[in-house]
Protein backbone atom coordinates (compact mmCIF):
# COMPACT_ATOMS: atom_id res chain seq x y z
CA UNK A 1 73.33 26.21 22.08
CA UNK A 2 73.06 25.98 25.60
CA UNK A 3 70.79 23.07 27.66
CA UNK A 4 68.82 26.25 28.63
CA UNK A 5 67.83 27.32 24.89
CA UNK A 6 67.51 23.76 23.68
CA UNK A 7 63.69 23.13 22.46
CA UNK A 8 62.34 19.70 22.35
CA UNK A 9 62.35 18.91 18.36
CA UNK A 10 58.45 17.92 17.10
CA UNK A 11 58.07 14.63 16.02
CA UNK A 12 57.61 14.56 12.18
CA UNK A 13 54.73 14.89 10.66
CA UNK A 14 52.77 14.86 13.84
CA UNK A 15 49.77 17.25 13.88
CA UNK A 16 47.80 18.51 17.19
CA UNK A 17 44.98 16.86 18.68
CA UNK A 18 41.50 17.10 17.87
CA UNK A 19 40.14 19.49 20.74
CA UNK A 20 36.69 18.20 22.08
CA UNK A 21 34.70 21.25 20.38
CA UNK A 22 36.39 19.76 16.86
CA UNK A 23 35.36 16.34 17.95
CA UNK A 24 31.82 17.56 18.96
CA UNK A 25 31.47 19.23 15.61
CA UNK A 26 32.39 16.34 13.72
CA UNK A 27 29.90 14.12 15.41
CA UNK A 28 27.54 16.59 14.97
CA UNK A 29 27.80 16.20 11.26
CA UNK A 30 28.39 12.93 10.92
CA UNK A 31 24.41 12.30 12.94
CA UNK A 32 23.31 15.58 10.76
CA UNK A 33 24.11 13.16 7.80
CA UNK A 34 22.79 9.82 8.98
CA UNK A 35 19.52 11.64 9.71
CA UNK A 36 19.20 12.98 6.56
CA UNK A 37 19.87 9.55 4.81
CA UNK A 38 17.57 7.73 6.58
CA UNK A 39 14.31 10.54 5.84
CA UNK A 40 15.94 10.70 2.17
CA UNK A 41 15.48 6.68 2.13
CA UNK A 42 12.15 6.08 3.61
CA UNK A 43 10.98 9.24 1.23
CA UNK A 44 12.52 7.32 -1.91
CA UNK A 45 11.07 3.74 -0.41
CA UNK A 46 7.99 4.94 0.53
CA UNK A 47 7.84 6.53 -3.25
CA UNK A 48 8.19 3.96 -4.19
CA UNK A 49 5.70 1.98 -2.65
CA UNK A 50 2.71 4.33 -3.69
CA UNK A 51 4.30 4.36 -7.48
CA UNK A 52 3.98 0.14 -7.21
CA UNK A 53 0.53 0.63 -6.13
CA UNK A 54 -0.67 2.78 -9.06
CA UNK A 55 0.92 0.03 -11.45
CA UNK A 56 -1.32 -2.86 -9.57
CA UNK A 57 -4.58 -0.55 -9.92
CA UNK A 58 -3.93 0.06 -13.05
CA UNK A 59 -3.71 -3.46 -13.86
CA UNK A 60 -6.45 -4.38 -12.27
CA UNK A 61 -8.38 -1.86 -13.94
CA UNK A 62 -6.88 -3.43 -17.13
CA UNK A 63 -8.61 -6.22 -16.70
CA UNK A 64 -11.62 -4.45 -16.27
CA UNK A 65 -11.46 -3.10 -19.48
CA UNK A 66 -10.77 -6.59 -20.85
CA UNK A 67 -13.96 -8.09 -19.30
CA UNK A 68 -15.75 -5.81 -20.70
CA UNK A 69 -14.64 -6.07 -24.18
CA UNK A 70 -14.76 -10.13 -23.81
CA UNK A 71 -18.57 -9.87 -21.83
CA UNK A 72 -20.06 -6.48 -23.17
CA UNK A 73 -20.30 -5.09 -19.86
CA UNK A 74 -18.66 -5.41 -16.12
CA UNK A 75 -19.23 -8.17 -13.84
CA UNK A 76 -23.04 -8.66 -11.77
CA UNK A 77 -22.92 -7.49 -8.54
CA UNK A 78 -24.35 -9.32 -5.78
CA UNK A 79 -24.61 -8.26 -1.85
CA UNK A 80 -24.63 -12.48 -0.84
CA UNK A 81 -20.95 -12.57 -2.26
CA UNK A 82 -19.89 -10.17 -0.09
CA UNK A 83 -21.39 -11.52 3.45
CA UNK A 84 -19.49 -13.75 5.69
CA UNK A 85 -18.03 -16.11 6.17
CA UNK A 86 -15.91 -13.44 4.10
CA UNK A 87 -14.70 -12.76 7.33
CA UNK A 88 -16.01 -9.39 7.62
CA UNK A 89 -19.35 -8.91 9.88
CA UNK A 90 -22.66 -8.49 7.89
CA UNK A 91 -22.60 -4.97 8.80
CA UNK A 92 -19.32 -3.62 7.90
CA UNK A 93 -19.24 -6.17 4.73
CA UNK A 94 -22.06 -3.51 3.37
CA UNK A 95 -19.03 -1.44 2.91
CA UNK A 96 -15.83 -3.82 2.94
CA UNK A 97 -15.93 -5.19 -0.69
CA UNK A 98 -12.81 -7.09 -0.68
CA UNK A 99 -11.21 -7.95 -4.48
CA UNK A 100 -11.56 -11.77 -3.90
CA UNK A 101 -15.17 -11.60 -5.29
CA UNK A 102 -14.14 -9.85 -8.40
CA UNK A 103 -11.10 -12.06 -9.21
CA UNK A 104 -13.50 -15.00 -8.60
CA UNK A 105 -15.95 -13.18 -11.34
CA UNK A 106 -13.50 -12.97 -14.15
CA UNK A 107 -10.50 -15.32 -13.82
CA UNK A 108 -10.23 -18.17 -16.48
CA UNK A 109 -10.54 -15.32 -19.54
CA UNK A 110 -6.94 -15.60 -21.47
CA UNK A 111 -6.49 -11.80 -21.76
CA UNK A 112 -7.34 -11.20 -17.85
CA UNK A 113 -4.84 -13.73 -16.65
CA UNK A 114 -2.13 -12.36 -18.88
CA UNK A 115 -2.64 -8.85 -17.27
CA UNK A 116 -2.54 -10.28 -13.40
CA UNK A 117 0.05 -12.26 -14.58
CA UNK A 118 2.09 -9.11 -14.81
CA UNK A 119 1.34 -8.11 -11.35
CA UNK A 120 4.29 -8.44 -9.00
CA UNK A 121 4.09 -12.09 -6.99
CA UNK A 122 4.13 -11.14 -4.40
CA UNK A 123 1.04 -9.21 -4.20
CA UNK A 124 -0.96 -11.69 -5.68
CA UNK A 125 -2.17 -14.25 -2.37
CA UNK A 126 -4.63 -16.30 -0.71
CA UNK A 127 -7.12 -14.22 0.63
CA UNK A 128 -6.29 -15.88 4.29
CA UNK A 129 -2.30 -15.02 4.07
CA UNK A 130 -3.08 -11.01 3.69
CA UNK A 131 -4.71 -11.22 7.46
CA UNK A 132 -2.65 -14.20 8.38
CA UNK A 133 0.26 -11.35 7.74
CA UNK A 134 -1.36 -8.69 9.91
CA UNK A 135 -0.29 -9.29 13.10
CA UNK A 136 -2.96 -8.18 15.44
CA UNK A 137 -5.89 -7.37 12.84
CA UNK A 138 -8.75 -7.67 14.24
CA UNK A 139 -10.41 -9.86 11.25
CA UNK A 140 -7.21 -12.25 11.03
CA UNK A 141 -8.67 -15.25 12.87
CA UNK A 142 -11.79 -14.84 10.58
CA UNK A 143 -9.99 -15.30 7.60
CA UNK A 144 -7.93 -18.61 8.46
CA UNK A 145 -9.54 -20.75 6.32
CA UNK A 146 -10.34 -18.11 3.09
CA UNK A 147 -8.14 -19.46 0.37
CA UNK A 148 -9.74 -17.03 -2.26
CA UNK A 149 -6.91 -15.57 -4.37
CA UNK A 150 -6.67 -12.00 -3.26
CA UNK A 151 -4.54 -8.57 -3.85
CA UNK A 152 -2.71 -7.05 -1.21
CA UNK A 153 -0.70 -3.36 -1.97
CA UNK A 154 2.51 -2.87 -0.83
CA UNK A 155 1.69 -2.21 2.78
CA UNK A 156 -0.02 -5.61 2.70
CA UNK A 157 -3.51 -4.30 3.33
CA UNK A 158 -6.23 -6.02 1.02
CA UNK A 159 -7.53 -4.03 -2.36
CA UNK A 160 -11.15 -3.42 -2.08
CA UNK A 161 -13.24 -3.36 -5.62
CA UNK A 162 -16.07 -1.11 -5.27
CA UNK A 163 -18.89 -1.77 -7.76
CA UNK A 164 -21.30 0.96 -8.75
CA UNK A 165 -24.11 -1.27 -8.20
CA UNK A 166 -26.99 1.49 -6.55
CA UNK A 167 -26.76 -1.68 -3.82
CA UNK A 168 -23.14 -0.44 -2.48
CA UNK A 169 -24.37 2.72 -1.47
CA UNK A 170 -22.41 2.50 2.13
CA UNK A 171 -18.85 1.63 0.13
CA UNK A 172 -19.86 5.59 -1.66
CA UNK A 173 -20.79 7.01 1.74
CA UNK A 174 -17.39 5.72 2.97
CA UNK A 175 -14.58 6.15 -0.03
CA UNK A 176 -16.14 7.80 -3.20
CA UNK A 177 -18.97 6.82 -6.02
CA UNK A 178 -17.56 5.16 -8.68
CA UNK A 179 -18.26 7.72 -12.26
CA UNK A 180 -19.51 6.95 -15.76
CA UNK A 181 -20.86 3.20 -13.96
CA UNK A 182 -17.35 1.98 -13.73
CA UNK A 183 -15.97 -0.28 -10.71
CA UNK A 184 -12.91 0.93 -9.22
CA UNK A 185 -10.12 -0.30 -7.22
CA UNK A 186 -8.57 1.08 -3.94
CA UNK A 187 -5.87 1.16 -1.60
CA UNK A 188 -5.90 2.02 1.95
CA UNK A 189 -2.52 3.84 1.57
CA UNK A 190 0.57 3.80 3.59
CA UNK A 191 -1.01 4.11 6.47
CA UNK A 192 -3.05 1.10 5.94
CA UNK A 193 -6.49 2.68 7.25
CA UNK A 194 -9.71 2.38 4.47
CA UNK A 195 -11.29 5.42 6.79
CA UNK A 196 -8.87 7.78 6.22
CA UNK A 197 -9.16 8.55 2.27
CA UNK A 198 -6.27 11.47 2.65
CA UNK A 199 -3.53 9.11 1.78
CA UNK A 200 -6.21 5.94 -0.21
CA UNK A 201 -4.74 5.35 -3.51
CA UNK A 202 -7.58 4.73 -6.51
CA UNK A 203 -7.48 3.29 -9.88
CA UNK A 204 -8.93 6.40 -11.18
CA UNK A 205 -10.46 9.53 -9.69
CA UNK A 206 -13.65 8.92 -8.08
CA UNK A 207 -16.13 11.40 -6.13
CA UNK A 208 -14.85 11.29 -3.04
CA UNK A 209 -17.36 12.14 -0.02
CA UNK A 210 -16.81 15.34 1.39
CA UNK A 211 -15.55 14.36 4.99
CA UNK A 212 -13.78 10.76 4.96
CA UNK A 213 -14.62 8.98 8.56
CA UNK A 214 -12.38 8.56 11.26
């Protein structure tokens, strides 16, 4: 074999280069399936989330049910509870009826502790430490010094309790009238806004009004 004819022998085992369409492709993918994870796991957290908040409502509403088998009927409701320094204005506390005043109504009875003993830790707090929390709500500095015990939902908003007292008209103007003279208990959702009922979680299915505000 002459110099001429010679061909330079490939190194073994060596393959060619990726060219930079390959390289684009692959990149492409590899984004494709990092996007898809992270919508996948804020779906499957955010699932989550609302499936936690049934479980607390339905607890609360537990003890509900337990009251009223220990008292013969479901705690008094009265407007003074409600009015600052709850924190809330006079005005919007017509319709802000935060769960502080009904944990205050029936804690102490053996069977209700039990049940909000089941409730996760770290959704049972100190009224103050819900707004303390909330960076930039407008009612945290209100709230500094309200060491009620409280229940927040997973997005760390506040559960309201809305009593079906003809008194908290406003609350069924703004999220729903209670049925059959039961209380009920509400989340603001995920996207942590009472107004908007779209997304509001309840302990049970109330009569929502027709147009929610905001």
């Amino acid at each position: 074999m002459t110099a001429a004819n010679a061909r330079p022998l490939s190194r073994a085992g060596s393959r060619p280069a990726f060219s930079l369409i390959e390289m684009m492709i692959v990149i492409g993918l590899v984004v494709l399936l990092a996007v898809i994870t992270v919508v996948v796991g804020r779906s499957v957290v955010g699932k989550a989330k609302i499936d936690q908040c049934r479980q607390v409502l339905q607890t609360l509403d537990a003890t509900l049910t337990e009251y009223q088998a220990e008292r013969g009927g479901i705690p008094p409701f009265r407007v003074r509870d409600y009015m600052p320094p709850s924190g809330i204005g006079a005005s919007e506390a017509r319709v802000r009826r935060e769960i502080a005043v009904y944990l205050a109504q029936v804690q102490g009875f053996t069977g209700i502790d039990k049940q909000l003993g089941t409730i996760d830790s770290s959704f049972l707090v100190k009224r103050q430490q819900i707004y303390t929390d909330l960076a930039g709500y407008p009612y945290a500095g209100q709230v500094s010094s309200d060491d009620r015990a409280s229940v927040r939902d997973p997005w760390g908003m506040e559960i309201l309790y809305i009593h079906p007292s003809d008194e908290n008209e406003k609350a069924f103007e703004a999220f729903g009238k209670p049925l059959n003279e039961r209380p009920y208990f509400m989340s603001a959702g995920p996207d942590g806004e009472y107004e908007t009922l779209d997304d509001n979680i309840y302990s049970y299915e109330v009569d929502k009004p027709r147009e929610g505000r905001g």
